[in-house]
C-alpha atoms as a PDB file:
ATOM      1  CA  UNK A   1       3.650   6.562  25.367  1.00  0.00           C
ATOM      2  CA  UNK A   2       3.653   3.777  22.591  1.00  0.00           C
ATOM      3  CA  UNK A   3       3.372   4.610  19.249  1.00  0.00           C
ATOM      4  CA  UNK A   4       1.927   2.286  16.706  1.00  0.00           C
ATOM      5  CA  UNK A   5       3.753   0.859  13.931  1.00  0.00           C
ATOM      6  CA  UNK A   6       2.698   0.313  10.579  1.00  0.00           C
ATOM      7  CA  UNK A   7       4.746  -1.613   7.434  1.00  0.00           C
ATOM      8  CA  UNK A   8       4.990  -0.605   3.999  1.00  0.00           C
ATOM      9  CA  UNK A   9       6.397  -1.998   0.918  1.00  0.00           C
ATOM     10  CA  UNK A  10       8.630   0.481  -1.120  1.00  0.00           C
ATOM     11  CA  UNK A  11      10.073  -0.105  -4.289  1.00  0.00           C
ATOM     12  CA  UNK A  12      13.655  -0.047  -4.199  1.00  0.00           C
ATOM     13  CA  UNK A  13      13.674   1.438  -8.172  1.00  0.00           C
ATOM     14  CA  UNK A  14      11.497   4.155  -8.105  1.00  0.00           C
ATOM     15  CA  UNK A  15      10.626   4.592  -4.658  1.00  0.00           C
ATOM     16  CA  UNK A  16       6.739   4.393  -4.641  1.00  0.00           C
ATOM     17  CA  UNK A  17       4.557   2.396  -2.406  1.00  0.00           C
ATOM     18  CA  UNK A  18       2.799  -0.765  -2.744  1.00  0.00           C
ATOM     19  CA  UNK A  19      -0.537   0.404  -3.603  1.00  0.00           C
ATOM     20  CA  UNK A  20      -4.300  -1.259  -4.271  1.00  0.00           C
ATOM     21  CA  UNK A  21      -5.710   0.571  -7.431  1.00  0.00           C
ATOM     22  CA  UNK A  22      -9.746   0.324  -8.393  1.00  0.00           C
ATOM     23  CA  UNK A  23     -10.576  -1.315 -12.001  1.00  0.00           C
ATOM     24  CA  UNK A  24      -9.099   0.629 -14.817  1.00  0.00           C
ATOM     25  CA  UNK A  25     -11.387   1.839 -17.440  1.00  0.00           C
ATOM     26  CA  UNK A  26     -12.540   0.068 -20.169  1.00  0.00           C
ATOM     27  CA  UNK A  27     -12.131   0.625 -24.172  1.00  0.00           C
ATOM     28  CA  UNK A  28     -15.316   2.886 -24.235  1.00  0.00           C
ATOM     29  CA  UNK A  29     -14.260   5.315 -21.308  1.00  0.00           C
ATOM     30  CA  UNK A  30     -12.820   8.183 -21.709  1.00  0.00           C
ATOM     31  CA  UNK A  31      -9.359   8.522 -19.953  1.00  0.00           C
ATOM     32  CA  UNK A  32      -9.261   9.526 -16.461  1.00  0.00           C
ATOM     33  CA  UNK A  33      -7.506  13.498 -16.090  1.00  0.00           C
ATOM     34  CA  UNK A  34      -5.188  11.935 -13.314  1.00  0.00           C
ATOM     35  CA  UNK A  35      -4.082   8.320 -12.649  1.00  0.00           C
ATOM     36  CA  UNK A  36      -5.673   6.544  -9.805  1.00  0.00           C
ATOM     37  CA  UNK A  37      -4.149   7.469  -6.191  1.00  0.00           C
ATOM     38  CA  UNK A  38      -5.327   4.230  -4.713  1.00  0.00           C
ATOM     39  CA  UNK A  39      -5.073   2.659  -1.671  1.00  0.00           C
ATOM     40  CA  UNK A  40      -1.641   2.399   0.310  1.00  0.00           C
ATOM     41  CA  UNK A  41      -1.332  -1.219   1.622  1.00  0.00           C
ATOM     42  CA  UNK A  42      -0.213  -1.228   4.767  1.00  0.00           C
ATOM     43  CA  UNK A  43       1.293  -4.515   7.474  1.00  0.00           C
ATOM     44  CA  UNK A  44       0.734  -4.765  10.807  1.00  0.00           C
ATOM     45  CA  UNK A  45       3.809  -6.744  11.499  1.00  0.00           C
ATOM     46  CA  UNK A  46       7.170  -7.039   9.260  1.00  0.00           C
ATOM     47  CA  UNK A  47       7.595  -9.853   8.606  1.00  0.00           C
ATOM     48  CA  UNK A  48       3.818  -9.596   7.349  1.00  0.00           C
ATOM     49  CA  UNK A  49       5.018  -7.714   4.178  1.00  0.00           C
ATOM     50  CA  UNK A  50       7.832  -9.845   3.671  1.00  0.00           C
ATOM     51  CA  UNK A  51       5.312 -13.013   4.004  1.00  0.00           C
ATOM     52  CA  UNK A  52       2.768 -11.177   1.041  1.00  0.00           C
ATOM     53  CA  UNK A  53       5.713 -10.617  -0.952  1.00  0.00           C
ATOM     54  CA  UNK A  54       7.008 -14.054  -0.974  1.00  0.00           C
ATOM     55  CA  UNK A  55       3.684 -15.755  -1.625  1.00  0.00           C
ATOM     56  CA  UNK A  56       2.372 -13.284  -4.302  1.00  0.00           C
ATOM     57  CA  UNK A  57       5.310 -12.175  -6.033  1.00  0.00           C
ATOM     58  CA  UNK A  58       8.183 -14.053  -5.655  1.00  0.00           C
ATOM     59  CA  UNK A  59       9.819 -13.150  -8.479  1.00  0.00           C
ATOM     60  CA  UNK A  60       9.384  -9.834  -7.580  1.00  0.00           C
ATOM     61  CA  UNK A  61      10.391  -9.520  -4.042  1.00  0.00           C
ATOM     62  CA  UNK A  62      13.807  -8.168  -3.886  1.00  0.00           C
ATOM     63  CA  UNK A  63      12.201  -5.555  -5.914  1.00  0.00           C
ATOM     64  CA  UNK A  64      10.603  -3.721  -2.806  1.00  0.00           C
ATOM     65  CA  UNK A  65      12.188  -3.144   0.934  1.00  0.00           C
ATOM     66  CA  UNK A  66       9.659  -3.365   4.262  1.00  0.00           C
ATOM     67  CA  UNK A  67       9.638   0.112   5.820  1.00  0.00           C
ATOM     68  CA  UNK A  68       8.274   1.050   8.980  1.00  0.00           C
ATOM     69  CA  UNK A  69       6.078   4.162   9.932  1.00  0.00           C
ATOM     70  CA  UNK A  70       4.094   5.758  12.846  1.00  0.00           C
ATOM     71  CA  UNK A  71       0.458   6.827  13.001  1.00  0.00           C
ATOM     72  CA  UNK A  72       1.831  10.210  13.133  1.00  0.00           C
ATOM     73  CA  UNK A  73       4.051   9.917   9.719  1.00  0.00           C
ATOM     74  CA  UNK A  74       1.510   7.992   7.736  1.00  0.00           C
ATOM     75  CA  UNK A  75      -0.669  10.988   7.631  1.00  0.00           C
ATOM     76  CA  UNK A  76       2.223  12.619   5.380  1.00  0.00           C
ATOM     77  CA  UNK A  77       2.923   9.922   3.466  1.00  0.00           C
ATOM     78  CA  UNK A  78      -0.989   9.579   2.453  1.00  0.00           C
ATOM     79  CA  UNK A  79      -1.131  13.470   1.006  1.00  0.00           C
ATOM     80  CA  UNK A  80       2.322  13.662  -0.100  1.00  0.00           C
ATOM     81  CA  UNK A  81       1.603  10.758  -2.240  1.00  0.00           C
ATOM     82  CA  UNK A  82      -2.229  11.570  -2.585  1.00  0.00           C
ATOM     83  CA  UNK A  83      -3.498   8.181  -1.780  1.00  0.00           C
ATOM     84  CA  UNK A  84      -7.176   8.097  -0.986  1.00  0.00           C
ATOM     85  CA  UNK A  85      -7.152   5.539   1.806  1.00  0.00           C
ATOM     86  CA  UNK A  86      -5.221   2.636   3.006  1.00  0.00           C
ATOM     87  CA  UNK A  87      -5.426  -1.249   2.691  1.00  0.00           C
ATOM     88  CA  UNK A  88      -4.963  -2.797   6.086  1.00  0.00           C
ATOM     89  CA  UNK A  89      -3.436  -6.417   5.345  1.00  0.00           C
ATOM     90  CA  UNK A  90      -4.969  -8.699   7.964  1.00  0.00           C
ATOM     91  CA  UNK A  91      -3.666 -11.790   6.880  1.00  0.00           C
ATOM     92  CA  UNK A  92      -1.148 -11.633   4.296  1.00  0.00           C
ATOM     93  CA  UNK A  93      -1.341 -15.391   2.980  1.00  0.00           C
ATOM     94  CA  UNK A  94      -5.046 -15.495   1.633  1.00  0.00           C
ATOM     95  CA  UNK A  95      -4.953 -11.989   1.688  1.00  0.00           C
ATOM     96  CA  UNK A  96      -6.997 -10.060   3.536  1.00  0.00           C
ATOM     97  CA  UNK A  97      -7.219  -6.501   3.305  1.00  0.00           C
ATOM     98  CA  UNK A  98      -9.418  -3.788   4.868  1.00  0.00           C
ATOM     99  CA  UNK A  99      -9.798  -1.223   2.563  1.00  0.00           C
ATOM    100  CA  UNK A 100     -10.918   2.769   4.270  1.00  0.00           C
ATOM    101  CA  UNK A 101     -11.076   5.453   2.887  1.00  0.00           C
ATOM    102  CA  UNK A 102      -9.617   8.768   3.988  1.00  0.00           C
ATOM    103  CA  UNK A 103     -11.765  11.366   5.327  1.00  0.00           C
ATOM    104  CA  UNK A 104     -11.065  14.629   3.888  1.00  0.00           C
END
């Protein structure tokens, strides 16, 4: 049976995940109750998330470690962590992400 493997950037400080959040709010809007899940962004490949990293935030790369998940374990980390969907990268250069939301 193969299981598929996803990649995820984890902060090596705190421990969260790389995450896509919507617009904040502007100066006339009131506060949301509770910060903004978001989306966790997820690699297909590796050295994918490694690749993002290094042309988006260099400075910032040896701030986060590539961790790898099944289909299986990514359903706990999206309600443990409360994220509302997930950001597929597709190409990690431009980049490309497919946002989708999760269903209940």
């Amino acid at each position: 049976m193969l299981t598929t493997l996803y990649y995820l950037l984890r902060s090596r400080k705190d421990g969260s995940y790389l995450a896509a959040h919507s617009q904040g709010r502007t100066e006339n809007e009131q506060p949301k109750e509770a910060p903004d899940p978001g989306y966790l962004i997820l690699f297909q490949e590796y050295a994918d998330g490694l690749s993002y990293l290094n042309a988006h935030a260099p400075d910032r790369a040896a701030d986060f470690a590539v961790e790898s998940v099944s289909q299986t374990q990514l359903k706990g980390v999206m309600q443990r962590w409360r994220f509302k969907g997930v950001g597929l990268v597709t190409d990690p250069l431009l980049p490309k992400v497919e946002f989708m939301q999760r269903q209940g």
